[in-house]
PDB file of N, CA and C in Angstrom:
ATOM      1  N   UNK A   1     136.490 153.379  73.921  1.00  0.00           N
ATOM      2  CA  UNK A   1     136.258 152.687  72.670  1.00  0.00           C
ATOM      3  C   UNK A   1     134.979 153.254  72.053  1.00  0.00           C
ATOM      4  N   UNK A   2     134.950 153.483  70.794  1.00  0.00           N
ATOM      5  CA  UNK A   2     134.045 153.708  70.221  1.00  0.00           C
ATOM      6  C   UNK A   2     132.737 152.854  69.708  1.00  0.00           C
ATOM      7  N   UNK A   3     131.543 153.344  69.654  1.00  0.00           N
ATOM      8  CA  UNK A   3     130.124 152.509  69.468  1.00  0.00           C
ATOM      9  C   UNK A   3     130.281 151.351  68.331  1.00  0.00           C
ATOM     10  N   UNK A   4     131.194 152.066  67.355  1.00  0.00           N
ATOM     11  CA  UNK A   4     131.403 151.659  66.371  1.00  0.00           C
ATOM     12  C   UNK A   4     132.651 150.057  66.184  1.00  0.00           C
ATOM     13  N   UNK A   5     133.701 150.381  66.967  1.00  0.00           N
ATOM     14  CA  UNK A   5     134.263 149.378  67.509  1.00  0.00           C
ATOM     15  C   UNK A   5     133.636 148.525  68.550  1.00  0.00           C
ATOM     16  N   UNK A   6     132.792 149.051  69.423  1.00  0.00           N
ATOM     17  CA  UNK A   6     132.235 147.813  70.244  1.00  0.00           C
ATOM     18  C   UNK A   6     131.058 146.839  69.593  1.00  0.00           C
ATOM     19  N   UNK A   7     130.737 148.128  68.184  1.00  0.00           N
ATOM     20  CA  UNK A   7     129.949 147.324  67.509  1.00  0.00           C
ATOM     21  C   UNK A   7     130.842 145.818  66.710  1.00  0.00           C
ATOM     22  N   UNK A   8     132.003 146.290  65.940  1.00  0.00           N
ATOM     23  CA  UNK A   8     132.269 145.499  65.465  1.00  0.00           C
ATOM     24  C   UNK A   8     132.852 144.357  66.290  1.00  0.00           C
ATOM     25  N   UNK A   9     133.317 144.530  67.451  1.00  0.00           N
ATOM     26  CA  UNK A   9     133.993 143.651  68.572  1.00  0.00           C
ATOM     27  C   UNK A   9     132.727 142.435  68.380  1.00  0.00           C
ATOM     28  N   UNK A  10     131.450 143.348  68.809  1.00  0.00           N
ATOM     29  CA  UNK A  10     130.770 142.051  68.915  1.00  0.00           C
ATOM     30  C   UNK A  10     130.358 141.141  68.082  1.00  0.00           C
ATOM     31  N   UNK A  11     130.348 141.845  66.958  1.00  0.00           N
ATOM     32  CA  UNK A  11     130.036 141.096  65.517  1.00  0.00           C
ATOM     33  C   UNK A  11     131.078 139.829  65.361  1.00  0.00           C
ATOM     34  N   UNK A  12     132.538 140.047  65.752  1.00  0.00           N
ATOM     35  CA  UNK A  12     133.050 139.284  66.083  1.00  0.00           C
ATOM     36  C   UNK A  12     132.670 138.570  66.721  1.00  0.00           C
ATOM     37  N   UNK A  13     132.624 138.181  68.082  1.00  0.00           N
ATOM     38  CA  UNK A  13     132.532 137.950  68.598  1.00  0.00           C
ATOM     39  C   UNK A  13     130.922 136.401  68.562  1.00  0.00           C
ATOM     40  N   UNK A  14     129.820 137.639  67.687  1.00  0.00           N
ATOM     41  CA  UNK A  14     128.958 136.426  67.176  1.00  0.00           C
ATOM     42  C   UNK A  14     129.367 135.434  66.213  1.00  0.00           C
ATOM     43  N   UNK A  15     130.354 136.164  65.419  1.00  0.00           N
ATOM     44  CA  UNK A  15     131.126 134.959  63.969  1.00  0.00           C
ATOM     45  C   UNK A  15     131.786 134.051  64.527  1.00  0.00           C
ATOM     46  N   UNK A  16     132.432 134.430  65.563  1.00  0.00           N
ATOM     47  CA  UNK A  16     133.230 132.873  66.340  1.00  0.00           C
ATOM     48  C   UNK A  16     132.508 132.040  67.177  1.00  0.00           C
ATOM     49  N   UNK A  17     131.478 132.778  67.878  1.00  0.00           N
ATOM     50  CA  UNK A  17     130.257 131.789  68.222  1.00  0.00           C
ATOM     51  C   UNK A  17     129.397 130.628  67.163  1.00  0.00           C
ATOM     52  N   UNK A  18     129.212 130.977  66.255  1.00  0.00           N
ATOM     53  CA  UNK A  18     128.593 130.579  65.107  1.00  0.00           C
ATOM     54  C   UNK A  18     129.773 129.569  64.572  1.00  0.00           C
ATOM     55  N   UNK A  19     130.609 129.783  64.165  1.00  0.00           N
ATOM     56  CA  UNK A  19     131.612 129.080  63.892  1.00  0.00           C
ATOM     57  C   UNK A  19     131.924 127.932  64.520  1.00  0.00           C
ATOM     58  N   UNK A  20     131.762 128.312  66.161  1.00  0.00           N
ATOM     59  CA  UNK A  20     132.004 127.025  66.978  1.00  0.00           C
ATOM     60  C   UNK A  20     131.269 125.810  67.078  1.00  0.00           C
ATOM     61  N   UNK A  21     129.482 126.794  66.801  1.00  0.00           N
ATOM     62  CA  UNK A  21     128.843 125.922  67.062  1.00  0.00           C
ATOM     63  C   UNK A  21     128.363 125.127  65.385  1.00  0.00           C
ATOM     64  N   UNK A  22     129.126 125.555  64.621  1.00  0.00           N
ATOM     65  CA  UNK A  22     128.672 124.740  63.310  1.00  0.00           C
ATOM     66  C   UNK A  22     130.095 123.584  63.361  1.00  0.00           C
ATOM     67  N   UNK A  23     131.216 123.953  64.235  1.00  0.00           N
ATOM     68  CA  UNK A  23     131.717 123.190  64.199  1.00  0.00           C
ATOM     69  C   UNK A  23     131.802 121.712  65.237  1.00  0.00           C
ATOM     70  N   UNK A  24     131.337 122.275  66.044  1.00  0.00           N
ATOM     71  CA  UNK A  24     130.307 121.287  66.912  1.00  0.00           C
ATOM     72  C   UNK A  24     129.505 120.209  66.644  1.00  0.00           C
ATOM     73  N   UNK A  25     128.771 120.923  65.383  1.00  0.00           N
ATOM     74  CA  UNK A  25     127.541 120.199  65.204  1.00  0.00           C
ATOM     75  C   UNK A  25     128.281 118.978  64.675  1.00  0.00           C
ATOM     76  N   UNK A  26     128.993 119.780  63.101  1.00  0.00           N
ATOM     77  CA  UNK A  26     130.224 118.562  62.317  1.00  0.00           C
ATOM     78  C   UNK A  26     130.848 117.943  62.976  1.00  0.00           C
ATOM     79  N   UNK A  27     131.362 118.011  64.051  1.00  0.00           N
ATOM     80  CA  UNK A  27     132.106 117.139  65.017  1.00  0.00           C
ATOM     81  C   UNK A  27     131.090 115.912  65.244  1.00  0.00           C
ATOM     82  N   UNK A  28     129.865 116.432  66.325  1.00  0.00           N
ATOM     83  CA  UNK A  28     128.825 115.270  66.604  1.00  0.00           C
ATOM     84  C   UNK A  28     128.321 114.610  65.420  1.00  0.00           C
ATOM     85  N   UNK A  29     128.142 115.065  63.941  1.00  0.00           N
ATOM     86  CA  UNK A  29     127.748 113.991  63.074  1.00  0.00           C
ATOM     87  C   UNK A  29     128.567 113.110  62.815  1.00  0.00           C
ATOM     88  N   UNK A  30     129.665 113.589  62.914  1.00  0.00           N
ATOM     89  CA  UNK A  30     130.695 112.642  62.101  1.00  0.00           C
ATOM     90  C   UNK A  30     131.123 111.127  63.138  1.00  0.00           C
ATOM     91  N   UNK A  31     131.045 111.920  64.321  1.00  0.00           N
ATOM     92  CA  UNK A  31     130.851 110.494  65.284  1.00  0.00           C
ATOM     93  C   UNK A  31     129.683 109.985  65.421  1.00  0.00           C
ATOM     94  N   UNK A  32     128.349 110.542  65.246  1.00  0.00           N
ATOM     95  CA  UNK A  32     127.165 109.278  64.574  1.00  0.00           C
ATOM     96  C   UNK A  32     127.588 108.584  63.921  1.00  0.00           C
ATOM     97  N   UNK A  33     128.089 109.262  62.462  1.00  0.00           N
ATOM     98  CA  UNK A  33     128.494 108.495  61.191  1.00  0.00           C
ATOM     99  C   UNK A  33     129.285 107.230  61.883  1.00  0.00           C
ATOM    100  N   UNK A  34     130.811 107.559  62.234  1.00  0.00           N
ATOM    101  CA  UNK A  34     131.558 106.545  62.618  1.00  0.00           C
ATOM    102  C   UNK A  34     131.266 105.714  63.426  1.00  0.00           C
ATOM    103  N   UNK A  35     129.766 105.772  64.489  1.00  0.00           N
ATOM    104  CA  UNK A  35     129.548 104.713  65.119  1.00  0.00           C
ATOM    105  C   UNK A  35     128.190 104.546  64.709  1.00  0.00           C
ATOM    106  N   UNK A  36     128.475 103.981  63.434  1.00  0.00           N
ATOM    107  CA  UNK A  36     127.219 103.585  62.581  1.00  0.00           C
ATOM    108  C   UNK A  36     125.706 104.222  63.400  1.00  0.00           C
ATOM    109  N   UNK A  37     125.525 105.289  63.566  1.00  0.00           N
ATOM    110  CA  UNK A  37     123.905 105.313  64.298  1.00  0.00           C
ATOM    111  C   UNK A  37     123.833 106.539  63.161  1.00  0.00           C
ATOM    112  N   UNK A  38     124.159 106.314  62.183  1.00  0.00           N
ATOM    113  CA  UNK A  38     123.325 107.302  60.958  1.00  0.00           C
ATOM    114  C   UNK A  38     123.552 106.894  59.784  1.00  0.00           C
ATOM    115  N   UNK A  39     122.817 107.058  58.639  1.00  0.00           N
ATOM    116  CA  UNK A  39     123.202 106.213  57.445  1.00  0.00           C
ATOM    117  C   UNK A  39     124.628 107.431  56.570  1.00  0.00           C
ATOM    118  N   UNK A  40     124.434 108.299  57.514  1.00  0.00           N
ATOM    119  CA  UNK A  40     125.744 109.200  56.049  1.00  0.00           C
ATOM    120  C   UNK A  40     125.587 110.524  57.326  1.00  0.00           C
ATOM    121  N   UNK A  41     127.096 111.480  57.040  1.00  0.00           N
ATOM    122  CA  UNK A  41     127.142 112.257  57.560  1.00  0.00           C
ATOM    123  C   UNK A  41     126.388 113.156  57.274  1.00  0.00           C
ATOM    124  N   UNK A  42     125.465 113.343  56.552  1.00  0.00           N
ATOM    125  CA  UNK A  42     125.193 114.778  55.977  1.00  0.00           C
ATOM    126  C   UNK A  42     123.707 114.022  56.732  1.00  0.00           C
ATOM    127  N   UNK A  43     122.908 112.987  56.390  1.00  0.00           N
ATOM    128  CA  UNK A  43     121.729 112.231  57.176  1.00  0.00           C
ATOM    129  C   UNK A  43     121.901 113.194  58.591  1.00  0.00           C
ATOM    130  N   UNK A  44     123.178 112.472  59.588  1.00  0.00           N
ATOM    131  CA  UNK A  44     123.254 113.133  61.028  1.00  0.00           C
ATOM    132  C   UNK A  44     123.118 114.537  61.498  1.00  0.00           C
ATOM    133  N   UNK A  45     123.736 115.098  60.293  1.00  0.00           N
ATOM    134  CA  UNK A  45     123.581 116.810  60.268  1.00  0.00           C
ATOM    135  C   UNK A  45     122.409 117.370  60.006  1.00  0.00           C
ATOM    136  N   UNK A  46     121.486 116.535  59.251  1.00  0.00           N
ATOM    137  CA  UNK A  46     119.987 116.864  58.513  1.00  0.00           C
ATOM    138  C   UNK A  46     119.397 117.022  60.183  1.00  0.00           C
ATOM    139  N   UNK A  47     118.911 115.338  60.566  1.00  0.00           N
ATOM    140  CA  UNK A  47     118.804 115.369  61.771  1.00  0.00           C
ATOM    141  C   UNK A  47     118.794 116.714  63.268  1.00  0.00           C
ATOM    142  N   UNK A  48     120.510 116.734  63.503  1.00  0.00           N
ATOM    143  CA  UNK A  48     120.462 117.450  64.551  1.00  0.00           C
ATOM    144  C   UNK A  48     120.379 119.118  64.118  1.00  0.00           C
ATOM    145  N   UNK A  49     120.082 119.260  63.015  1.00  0.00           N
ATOM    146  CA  UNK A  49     119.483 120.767  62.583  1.00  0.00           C
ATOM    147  C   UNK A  49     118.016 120.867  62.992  1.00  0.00           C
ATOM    148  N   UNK A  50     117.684 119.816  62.047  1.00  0.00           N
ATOM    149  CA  UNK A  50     116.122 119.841  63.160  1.00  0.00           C
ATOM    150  C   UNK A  50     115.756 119.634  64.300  1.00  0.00           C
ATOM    151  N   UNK A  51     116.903 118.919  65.410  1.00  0.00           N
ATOM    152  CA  UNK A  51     116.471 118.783  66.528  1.00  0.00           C
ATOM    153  C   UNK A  51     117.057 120.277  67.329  1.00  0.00           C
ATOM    154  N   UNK A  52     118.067 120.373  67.002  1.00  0.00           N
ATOM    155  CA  UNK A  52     118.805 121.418  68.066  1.00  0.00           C
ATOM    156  C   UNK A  52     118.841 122.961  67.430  1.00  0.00           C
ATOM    157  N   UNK A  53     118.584 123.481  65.897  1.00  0.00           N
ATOM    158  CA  UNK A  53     118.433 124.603  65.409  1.00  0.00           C
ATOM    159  C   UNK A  53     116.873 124.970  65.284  1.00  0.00           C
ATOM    160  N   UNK A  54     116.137 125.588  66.039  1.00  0.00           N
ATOM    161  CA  UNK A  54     114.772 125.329  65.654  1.00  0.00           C
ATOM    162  C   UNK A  54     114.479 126.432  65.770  1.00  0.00           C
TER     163      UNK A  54
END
């Protein structure tokens, strides 16, 4: 395989990482939200950006 393909493999490879974990995050706000321990989903997301993206 070429440098160039293992390059892009991994680039992949970071976009679905990233992906997962933004979808993660939306997952965990939205169950704050639904068990009332945040005033609004986007509040919960504010939150765990600052706690867990730093």
């Amino acid at each position: 395989m070429s440098a160039d393909a293992n390059i892009k493999k991994a680039n992949m490879a970071l976009a679905r990482a990233a992906l997962s974990e933004a979808n993660a995050l939306d997952a965990l706000a939205s169950a704050l939200y639904r068990n009332h321990m945040a005033d609004s989903k986007d509040a919960a997301l504010e939150v765990l950006r600052r706690r867990f993206l730093r």
